[in-house]
N, C-alpha and C. Protein backbone atom coordinates (compact mmCIF):
# COMPACT_ATOMS: atom_id res chain seq x y z
N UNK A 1 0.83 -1.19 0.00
CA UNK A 1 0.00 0.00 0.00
C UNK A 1 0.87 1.24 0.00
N UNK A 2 0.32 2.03 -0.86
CA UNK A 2 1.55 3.40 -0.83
C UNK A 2 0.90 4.26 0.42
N UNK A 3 1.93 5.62 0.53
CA UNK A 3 1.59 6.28 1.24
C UNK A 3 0.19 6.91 1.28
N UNK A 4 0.27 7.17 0.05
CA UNK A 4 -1.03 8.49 0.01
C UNK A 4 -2.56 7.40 0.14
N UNK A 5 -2.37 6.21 -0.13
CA UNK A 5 -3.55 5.35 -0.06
C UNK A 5 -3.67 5.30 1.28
N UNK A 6 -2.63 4.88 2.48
CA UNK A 6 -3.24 5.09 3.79
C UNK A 6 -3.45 6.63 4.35
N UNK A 7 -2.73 6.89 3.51
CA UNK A 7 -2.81 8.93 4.53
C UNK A 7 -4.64 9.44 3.88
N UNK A 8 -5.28 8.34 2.94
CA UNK A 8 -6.16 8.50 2.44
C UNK A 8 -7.19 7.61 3.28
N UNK A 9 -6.88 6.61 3.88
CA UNK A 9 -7.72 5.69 4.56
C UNK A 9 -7.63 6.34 5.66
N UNK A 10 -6.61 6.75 6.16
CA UNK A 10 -6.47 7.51 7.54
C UNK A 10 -7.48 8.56 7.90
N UNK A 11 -7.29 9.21 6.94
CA UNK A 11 -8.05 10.87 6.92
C UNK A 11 -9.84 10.37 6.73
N UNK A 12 -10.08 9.75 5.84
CA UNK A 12 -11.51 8.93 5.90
C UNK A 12 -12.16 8.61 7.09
N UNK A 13 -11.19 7.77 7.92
CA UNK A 13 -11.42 7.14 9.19
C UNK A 13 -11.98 8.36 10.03
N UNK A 14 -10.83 9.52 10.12
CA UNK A 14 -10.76 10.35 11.03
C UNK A 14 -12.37 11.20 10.79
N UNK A 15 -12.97 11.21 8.93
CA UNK A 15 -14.06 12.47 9.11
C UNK A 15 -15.06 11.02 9.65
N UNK A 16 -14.85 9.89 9.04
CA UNK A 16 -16.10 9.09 9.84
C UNK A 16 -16.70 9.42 11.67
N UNK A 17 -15.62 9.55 11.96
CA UNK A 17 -15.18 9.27 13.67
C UNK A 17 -15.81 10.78 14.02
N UNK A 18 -15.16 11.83 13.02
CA UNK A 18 -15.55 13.15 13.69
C UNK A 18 -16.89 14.14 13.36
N UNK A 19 -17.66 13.40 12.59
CA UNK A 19 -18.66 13.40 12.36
C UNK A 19 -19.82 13.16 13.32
N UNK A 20 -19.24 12.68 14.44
CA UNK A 20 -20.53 12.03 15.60
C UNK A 20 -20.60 12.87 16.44
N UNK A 21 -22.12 12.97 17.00
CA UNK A 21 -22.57 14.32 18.03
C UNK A 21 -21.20 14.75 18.82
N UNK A 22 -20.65 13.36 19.32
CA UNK A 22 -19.73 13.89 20.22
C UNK A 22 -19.27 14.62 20.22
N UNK A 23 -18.24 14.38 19.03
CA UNK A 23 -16.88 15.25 18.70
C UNK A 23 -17.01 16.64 18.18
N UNK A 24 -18.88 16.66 17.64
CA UNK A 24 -18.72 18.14 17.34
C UNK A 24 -19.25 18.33 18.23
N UNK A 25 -19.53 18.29 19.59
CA UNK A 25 -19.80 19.09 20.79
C UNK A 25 -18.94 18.97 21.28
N UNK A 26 -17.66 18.70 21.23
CA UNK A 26 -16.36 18.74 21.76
C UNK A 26 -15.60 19.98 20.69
N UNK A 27 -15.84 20.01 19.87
CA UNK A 27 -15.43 21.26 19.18
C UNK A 27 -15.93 22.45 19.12
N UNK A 28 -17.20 22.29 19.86
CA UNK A 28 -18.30 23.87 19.90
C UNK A 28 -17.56 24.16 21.50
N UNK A 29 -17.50 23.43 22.34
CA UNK A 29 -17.40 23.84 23.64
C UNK A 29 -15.44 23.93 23.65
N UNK A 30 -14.94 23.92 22.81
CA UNK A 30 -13.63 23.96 23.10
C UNK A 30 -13.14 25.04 23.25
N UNK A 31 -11.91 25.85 23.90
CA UNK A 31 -12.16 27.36 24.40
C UNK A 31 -10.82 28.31 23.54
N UNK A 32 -11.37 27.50 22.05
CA UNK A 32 -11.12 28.34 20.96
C UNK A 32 -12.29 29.42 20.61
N UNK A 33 -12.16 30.77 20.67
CA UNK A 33 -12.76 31.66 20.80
C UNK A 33 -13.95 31.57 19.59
N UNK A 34 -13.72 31.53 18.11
CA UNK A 34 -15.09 31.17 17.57
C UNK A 34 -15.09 29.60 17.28
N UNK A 35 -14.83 28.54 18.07
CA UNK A 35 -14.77 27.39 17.17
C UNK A 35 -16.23 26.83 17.43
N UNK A 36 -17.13 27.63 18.19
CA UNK A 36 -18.41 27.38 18.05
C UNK A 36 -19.51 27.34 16.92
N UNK A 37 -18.77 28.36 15.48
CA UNK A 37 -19.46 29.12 14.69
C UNK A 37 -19.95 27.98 13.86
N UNK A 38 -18.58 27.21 13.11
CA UNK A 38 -18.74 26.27 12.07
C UNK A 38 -20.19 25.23 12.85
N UNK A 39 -19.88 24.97 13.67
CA UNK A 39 -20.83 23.64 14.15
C UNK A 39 -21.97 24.37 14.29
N UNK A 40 -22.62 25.40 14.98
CA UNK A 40 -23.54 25.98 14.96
C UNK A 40 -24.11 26.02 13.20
N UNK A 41 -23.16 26.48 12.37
CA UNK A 41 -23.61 26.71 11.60
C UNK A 41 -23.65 25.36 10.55
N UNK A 42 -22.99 24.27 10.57
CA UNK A 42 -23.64 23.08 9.74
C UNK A 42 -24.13 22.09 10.33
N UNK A 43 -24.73 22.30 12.06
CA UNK A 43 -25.40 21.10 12.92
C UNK A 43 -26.31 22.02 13.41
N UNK A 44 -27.08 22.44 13.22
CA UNK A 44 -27.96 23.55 13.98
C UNK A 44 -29.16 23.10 14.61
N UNK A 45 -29.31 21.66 13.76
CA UNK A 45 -30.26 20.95 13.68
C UNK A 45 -30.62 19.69 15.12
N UNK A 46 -29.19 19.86 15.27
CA UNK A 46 -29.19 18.81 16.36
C UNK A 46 -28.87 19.32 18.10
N UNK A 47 -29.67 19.07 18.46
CA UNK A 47 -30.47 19.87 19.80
C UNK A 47 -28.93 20.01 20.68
N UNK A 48 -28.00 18.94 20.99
CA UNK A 48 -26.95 18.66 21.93
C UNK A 48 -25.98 20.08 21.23
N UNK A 49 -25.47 20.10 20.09
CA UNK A 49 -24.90 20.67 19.75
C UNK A 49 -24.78 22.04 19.62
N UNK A 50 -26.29 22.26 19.53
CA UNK A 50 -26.83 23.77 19.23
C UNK A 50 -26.62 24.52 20.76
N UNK A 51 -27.50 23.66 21.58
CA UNK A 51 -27.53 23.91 22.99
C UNK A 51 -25.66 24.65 23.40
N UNK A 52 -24.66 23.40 23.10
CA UNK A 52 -23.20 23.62 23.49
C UNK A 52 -22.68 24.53 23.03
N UNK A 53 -23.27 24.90 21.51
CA UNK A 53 -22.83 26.29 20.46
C UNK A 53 -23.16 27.00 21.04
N UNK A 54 -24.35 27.60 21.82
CA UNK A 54 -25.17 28.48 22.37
C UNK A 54 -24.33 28.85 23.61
N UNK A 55 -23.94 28.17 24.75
CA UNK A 55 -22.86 28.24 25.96
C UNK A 55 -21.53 28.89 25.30
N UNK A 56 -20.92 28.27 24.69
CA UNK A 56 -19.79 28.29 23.83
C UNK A 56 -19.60 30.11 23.56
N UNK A 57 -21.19 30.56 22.56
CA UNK A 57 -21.00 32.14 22.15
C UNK A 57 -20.92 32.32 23.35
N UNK A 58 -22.00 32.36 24.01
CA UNK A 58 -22.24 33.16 25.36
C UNK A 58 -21.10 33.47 26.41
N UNK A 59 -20.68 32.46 26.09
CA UNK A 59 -18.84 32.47 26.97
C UNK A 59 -18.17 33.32 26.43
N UNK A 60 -17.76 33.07 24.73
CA UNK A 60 -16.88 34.31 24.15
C UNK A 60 -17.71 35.53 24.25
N UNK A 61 -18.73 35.69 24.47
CA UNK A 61 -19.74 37.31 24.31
C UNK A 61 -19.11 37.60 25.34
N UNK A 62 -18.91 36.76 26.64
CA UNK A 62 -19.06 37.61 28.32
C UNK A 62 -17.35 37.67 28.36
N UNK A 63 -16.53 36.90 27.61
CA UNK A 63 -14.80 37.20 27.43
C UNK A 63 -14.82 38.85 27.17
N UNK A 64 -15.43 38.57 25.93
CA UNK A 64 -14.79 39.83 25.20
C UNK A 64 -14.69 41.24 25.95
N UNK A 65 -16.29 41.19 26.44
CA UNK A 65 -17.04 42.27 27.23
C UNK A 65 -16.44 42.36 28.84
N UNK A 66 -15.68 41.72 28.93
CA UNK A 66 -15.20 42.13 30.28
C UNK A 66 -13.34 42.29 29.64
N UNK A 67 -13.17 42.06 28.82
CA UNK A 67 -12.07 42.36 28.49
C UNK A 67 -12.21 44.01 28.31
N UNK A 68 -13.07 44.08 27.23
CA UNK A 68 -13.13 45.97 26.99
C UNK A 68 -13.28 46.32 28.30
N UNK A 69 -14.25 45.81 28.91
CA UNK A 69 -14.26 46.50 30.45
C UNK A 69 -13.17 46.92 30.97
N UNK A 70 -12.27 45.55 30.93
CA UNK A 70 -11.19 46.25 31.77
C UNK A 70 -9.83 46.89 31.32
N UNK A 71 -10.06 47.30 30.01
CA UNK A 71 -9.47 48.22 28.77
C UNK A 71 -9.70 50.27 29.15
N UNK A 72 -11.49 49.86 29.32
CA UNK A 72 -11.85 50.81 29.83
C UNK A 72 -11.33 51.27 31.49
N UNK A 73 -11.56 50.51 32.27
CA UNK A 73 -10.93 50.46 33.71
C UNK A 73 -9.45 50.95 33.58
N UNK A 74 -8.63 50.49 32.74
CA UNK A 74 -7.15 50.92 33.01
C UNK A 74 -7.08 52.68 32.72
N UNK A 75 -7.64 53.11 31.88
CA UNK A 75 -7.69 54.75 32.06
C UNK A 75 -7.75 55.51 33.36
N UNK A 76 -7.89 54.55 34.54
CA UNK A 76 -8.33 55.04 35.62
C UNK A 76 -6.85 55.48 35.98
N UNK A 77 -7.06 56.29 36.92
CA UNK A 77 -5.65 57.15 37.16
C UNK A 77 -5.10 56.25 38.31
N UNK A 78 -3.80 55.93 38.63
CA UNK A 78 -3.19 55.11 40.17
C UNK A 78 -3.72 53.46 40.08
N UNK A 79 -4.65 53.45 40.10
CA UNK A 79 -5.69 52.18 40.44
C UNK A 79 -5.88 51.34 39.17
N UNK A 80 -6.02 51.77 37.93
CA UNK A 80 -6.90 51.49 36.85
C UNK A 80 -6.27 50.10 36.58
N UNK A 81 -4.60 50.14 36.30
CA UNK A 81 -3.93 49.17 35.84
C UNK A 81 -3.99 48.05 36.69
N UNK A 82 -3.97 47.99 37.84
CA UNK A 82 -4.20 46.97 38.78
C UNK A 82 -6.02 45.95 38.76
N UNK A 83 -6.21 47.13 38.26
CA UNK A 83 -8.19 46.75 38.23
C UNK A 83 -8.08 45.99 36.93
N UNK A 84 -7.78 46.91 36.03
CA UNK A 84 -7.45 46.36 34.31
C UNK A 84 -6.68 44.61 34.82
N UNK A 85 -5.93 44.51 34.91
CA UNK A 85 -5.29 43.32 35.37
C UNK A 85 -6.17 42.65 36.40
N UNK A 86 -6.72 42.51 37.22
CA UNK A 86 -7.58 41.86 37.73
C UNK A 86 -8.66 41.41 37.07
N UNK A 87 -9.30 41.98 36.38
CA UNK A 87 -10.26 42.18 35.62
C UNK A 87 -10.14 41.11 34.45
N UNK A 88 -8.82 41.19 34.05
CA UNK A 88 -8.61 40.27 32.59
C UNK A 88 -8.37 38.96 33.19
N UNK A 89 -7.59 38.65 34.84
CA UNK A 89 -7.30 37.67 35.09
C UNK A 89 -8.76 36.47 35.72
N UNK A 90 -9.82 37.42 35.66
CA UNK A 90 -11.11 37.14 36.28
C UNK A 90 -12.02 36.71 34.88
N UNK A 91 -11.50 37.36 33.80
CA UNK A 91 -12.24 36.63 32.63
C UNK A 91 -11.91 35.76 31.95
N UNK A 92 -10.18 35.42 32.25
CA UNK A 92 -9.44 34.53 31.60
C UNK A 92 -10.05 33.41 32.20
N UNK A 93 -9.95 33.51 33.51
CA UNK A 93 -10.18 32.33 34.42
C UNK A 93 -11.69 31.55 34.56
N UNK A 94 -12.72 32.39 34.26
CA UNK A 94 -14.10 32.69 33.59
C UNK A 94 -14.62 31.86 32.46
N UNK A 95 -13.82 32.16 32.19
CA UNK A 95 -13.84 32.02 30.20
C UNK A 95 -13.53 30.10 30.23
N UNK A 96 -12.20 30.26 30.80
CA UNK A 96 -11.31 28.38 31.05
C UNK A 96 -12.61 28.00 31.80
N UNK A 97 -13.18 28.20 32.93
CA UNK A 97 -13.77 27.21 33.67
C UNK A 97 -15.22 27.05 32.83
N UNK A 98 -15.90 27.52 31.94
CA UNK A 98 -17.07 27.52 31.29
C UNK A 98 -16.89 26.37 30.64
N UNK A 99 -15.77 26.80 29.34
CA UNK A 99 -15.11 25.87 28.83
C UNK A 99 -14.84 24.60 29.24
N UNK A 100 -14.52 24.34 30.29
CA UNK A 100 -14.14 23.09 30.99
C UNK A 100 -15.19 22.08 31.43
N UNK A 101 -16.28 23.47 32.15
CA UNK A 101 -17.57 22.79 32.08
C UNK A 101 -18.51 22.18 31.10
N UNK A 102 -17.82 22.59 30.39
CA UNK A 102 -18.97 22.06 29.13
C UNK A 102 -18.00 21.12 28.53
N UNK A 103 -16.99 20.64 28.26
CA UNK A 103 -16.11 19.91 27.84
C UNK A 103 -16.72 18.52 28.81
N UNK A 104 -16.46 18.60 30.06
CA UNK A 104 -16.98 17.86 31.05
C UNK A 104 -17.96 17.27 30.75
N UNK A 105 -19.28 18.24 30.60
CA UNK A 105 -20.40 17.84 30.65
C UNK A 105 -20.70 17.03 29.40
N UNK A 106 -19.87 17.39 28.21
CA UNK A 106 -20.24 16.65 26.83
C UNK A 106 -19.36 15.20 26.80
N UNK A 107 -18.68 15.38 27.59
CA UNK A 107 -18.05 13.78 28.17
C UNK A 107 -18.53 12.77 28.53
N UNK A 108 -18.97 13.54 29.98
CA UNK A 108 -20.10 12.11 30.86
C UNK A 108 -20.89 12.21 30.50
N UNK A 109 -21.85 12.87 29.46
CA UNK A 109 -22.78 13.02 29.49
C UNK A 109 -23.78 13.66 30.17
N UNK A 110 -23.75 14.76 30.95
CA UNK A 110 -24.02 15.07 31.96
C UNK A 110 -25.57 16.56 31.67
N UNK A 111 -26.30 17.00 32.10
CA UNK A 111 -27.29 17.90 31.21
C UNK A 111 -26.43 19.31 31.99
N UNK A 112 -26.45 20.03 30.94
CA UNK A 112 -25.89 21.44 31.41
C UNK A 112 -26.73 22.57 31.42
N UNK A 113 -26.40 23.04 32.85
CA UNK A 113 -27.27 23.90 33.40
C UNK A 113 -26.48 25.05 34.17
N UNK A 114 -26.17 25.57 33.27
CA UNK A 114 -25.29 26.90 34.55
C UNK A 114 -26.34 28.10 34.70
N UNK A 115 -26.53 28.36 35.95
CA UNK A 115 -27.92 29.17 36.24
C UNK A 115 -27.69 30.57 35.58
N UNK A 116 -26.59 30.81 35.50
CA UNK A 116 -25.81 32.37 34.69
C UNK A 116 -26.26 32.54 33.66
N UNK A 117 -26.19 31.63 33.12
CA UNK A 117 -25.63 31.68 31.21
C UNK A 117 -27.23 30.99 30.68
N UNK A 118 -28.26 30.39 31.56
CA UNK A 118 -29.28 29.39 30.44
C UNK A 118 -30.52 30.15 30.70
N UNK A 119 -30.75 31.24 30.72
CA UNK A 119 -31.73 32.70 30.95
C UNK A 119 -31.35 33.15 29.20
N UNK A 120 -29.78 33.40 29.18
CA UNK A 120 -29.30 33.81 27.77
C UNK A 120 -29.50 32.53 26.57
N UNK A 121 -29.09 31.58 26.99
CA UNK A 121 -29.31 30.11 26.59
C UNK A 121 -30.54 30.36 25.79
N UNK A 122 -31.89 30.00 26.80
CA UNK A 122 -33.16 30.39 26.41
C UNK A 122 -33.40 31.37 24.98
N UNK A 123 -32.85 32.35 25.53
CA UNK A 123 -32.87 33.82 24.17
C UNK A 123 -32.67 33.20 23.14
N UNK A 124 -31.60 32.70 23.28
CA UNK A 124 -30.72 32.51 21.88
C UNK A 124 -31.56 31.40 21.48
N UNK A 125 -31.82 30.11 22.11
CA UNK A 125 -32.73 29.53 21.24
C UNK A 125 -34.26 29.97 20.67
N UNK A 126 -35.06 30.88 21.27
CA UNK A 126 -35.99 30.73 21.24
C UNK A 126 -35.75 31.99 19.63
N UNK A 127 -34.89 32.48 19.69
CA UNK A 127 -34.36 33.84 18.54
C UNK A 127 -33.79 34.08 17.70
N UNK A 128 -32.53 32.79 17.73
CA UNK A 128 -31.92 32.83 16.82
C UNK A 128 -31.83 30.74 16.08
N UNK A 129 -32.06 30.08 16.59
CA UNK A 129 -32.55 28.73 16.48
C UNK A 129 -33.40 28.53 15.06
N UNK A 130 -34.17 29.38 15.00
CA UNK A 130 -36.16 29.68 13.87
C UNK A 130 -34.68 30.36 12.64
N UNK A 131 -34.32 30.89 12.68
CA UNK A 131 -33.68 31.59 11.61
C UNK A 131 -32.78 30.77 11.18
N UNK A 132 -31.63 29.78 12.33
CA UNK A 132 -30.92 29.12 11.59
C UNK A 132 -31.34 27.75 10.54
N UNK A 133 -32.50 27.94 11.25
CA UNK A 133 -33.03 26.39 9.90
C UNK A 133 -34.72 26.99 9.11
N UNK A 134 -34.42 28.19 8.67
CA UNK A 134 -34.96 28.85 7.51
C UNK A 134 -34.71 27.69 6.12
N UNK A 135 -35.66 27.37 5.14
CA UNK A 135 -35.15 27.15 4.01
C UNK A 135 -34.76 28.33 3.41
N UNK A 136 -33.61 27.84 2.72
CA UNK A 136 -32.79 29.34 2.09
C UNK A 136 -33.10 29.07 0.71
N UNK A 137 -34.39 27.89 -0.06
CA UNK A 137 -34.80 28.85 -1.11
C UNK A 137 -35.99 29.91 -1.02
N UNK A 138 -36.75 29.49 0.40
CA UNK A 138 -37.99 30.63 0.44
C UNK A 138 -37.62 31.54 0.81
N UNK A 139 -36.40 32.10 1.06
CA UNK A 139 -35.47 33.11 1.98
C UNK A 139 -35.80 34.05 0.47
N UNK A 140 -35.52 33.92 -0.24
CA UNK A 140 -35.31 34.14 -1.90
C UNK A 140 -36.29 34.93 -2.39
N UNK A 141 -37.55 34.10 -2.53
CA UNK A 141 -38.55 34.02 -3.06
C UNK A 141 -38.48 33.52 -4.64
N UNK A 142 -37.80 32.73 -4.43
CA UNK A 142 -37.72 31.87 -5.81
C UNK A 142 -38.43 30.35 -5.81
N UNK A 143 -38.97 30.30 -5.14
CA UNK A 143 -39.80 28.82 -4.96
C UNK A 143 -41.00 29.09 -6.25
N UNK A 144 -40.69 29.71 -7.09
CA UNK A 144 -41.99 29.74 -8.51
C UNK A 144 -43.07 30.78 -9.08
């Protein structure tokens, strides 16, 4: 067998394998800042995933926003830089443990419920969920 025939059986194997709920709820919840987007956007359909995409934004939304926060905070005169630095070390740390939780939870299997984040959870499905599985030829108006 030559190379490129197994680096070809290999790579096959690998989209079979990574194709299953699991692994793309292991890639929505991973605490790569958008690696939620792709899966949201070609599994939207499947409740586990959408749900983990949904945690996933909500995590990078509340990163970002306490990052400017504490962008804004460092202007402060004496104090600011110490706050600014607290501030980033409180979202870093924020940000990892969400992440972790949901990594966790898509492991054991476990139902995820962080009382913080599934108020926003809610929103996002009930708002943006209906739009992601629009047919995109009636989007058009080319259906005839």
């Amino acid at each position: 067998m030559s190379k490129i025939a197994l680096l070809r059986e290999k790579f096959s194997q690998f989209i079979e394998t990574a194709d299953r709920e699991e692994y793309l709820s292991y890639l929505a919840a991973l605490p790569l800042y958008f690696s939620w987007v792709p899966t949201f956007t070609w599994f939207s359909k499947v409740n586990k995933i959408r749900e983990v995409s949904f945690y996933s934004a909500i995590n990078t939304s509340l990163f970002f926003s306490l990052l400017v926060f504490a962008q804004v905070c460092s202007i402060l005169p004496w104090i600011g830089n110490v706050i600014s630095n607290l501030i980033h070390l409180v979202s870093i740390v924020f940000y990892l443990f969400i992440s972790g939780f949901l990594i966790y939870s898509v492991r054991f299997k476990k139902t995820i419920e962080i009382l913080i984040l599934s108020d926003w959870v809610k929103f996002l499905e009930s708002n943006l969920a209906p739009i992601a599985q629009l047919d995109r030829v009636s989007d058009y108006g080319s259906e005839g």
